[in-house]
C-alpha atoms as a PDB file:
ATOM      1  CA  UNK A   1      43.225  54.439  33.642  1.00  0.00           C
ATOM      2  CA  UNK A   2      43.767  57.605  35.684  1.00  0.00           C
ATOM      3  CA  UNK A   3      44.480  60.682  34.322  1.00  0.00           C
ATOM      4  CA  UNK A   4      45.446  64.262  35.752  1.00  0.00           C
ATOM      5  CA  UNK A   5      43.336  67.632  34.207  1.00  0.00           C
ATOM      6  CA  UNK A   6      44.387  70.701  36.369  1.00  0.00           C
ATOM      7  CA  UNK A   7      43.741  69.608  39.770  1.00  0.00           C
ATOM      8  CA  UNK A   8      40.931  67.243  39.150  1.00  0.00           C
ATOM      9  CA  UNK A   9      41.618  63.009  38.873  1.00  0.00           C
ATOM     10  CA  UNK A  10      39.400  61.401  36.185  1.00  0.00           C
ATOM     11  CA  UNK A  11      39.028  57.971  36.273  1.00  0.00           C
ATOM     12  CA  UNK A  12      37.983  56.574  33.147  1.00  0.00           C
ATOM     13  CA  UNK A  13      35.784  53.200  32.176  1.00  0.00           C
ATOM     14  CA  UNK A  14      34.211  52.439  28.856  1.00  0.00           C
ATOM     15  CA  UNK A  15      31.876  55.189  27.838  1.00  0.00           C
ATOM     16  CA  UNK A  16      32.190  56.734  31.899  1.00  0.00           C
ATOM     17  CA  UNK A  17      34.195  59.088  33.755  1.00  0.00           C
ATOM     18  CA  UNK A  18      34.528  60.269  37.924  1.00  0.00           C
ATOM     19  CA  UNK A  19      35.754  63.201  38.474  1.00  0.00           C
ATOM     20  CA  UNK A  20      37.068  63.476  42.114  1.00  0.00           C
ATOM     21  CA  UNK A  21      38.376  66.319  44.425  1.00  0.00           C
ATOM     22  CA  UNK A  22      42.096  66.278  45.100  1.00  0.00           C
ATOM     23  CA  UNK A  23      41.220  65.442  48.817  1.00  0.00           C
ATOM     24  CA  UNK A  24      39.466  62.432  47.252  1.00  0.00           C
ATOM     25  CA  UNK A  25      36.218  63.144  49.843  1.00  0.00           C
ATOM     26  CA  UNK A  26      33.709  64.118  46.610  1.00  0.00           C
ATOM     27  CA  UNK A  27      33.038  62.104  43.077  1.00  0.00           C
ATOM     28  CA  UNK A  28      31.072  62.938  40.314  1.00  0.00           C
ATOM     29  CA  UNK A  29      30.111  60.464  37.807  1.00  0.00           C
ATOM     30  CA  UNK A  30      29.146  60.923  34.104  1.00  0.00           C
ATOM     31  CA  UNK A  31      27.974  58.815  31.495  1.00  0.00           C
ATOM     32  CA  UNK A  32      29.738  59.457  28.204  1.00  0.00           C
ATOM     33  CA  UNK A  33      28.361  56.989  26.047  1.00  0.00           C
ATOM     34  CA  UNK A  34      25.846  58.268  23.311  1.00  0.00           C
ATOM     35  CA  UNK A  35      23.432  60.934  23.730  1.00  0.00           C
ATOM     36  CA  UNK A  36      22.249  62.156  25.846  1.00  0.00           C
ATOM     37  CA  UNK A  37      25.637  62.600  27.840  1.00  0.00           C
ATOM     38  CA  UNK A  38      24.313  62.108  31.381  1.00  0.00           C
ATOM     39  CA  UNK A  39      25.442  63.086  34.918  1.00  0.00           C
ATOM     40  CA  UNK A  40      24.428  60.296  37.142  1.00  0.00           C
ATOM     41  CA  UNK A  41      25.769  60.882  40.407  1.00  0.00           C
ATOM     42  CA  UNK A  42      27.612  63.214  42.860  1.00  0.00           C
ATOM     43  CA  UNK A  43      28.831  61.754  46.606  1.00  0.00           C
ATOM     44  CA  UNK A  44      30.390  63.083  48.771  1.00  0.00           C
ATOM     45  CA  UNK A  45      32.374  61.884  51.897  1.00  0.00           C
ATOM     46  CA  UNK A  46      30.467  63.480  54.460  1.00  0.00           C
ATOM     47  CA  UNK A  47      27.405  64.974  54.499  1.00  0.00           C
ATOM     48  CA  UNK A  48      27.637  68.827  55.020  1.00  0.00           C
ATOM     49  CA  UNK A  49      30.743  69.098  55.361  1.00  0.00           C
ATOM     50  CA  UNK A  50      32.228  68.367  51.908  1.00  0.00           C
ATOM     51  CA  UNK A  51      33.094  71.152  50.331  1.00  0.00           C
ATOM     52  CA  UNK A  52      31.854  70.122  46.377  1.00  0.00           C
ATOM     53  CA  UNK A  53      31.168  73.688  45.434  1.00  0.00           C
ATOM     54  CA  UNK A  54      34.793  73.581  43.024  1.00  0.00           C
ATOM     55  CA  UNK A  55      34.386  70.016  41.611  1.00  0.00           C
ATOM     56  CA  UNK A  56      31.170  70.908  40.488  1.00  0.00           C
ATOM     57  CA  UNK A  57      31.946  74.412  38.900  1.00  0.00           C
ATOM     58  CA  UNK A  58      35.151  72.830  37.101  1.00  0.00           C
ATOM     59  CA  UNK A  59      33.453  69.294  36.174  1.00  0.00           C
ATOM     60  CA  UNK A  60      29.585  70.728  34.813  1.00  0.00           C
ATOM     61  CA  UNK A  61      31.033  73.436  33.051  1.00  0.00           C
ATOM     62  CA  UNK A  62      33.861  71.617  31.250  1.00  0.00           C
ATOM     63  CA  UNK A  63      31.458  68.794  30.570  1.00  0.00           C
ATOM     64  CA  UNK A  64      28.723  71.714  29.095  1.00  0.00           C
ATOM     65  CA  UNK A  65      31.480  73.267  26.849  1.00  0.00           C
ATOM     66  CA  UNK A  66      32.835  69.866  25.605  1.00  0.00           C
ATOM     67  CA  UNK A  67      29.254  68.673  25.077  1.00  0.00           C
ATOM     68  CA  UNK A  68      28.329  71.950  22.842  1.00  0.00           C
ATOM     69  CA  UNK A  69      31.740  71.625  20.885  1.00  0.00           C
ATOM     70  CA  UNK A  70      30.576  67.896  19.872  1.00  0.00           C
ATOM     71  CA  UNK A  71      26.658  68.943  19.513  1.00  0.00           C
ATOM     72  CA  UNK A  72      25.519  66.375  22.989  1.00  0.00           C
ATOM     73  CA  UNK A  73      22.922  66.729  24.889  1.00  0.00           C
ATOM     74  CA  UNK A  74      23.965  67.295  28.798  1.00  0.00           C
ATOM     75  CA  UNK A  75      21.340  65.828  31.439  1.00  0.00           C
ATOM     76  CA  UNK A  76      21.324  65.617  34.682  1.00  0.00           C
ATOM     77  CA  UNK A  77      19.540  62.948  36.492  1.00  0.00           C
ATOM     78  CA  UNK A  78      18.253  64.172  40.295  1.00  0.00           C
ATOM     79  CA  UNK A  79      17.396  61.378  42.823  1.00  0.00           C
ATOM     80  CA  UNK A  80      14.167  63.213  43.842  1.00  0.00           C
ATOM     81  CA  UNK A  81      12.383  66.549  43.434  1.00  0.00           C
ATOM     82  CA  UNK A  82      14.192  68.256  46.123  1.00  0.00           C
ATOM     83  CA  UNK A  83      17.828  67.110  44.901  1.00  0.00           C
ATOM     84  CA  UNK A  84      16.691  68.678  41.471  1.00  0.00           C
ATOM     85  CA  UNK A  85      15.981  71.948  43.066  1.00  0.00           C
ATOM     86  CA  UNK A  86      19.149  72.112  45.080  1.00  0.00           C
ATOM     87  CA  UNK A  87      21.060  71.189  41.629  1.00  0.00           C
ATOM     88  CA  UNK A  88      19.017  73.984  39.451  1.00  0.00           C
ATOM     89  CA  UNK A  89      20.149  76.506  42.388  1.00  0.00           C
ATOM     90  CA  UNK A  90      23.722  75.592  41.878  1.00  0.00           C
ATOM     91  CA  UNK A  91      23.131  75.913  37.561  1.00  0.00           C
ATOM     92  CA  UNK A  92      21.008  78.428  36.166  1.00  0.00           C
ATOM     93  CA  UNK A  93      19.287  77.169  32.891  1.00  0.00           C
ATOM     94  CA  UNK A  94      18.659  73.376  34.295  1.00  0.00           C
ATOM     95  CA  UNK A  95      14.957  72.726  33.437  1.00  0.00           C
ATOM     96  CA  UNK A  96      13.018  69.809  33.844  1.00  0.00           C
ATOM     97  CA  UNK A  97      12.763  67.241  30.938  1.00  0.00           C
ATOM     98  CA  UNK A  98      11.180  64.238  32.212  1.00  0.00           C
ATOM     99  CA  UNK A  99      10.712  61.851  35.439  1.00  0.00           C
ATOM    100  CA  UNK A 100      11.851  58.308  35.327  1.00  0.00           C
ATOM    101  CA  UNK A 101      10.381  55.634  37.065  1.00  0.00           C
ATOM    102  CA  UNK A 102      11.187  55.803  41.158  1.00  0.00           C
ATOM    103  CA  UNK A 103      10.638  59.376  40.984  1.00  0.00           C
ATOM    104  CA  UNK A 104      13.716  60.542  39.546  1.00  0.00           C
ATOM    105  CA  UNK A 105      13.737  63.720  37.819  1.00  0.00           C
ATOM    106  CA  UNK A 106      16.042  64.398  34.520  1.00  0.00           C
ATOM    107  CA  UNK A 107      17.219  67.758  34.157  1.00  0.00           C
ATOM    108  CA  UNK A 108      18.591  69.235  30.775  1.00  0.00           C
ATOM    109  CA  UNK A 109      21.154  72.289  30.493  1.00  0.00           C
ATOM    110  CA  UNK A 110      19.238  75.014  28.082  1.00  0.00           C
ATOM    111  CA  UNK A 111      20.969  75.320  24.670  1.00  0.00           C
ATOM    112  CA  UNK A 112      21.473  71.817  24.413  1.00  0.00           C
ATOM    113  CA  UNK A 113      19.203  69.793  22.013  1.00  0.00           C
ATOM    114  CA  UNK A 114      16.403  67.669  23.478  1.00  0.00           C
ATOM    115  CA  UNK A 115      16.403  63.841  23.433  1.00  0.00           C
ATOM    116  CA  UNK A 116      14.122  61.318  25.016  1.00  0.00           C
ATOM    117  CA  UNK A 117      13.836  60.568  28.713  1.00  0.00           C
ATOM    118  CA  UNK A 118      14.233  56.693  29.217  1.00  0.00           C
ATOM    119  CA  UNK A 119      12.870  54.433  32.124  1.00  0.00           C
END
């Protein structure tokens, strides 16, 4: 199913959602299903020269609100150390919550309530 929200094009699976740029050169993926609610990945196009700066403003914030309205967790799962570090720059009140196996680190909005950190 595809479905229209401003600007942005969700598609939607079972318990998932990808949230894409109107030029269709940036996705953001988001696990929907139970708690915690989980962003799982962000590509883009091209390297660099993507300009993902609106899809994630729009997406994580609309995602935070919805989340707080139907008391979720939001998390935020970083490929590595340094990803994490460019993603807490882009969020203020991302901390650390855990580090899954591969070295991926989990990152958790503040004001949201804690859950577990699976494998």
């Amino acid at each position: 199913m595809i479905l229209w929200v401003e600007q942005w094009r969700i598609l939607r699976a079972p318990g998932r959602a990808a949230y894409m740029t109107p030029a269709r050169d940036a996705l953001l993926a988001v696990k929907l299903k139970g708690d915690p609610w989980r962003v799982e990945a962000f590509y883009t196009a091209r390297s660099g020269g993507t300009n993902t700066a609106a899809l994630w403003e729009h997406t994580v914030e609309a995602l935070k609100d919805t989340a707080r309205r139907h008391d979720q967790t939001v998390q935020l799962v970083a490929a590595n150390r340094r990803v994490a570090e460019h993603y807490r720059g882009k969020s203020p009140g991302l901390r650390e919550v855990g580090v899954k196996r591969g070295g991926q680190v989990v990152l958790q909005w503040d004001g949201t309530p804690d859950v577990s950190v699976g494998g």
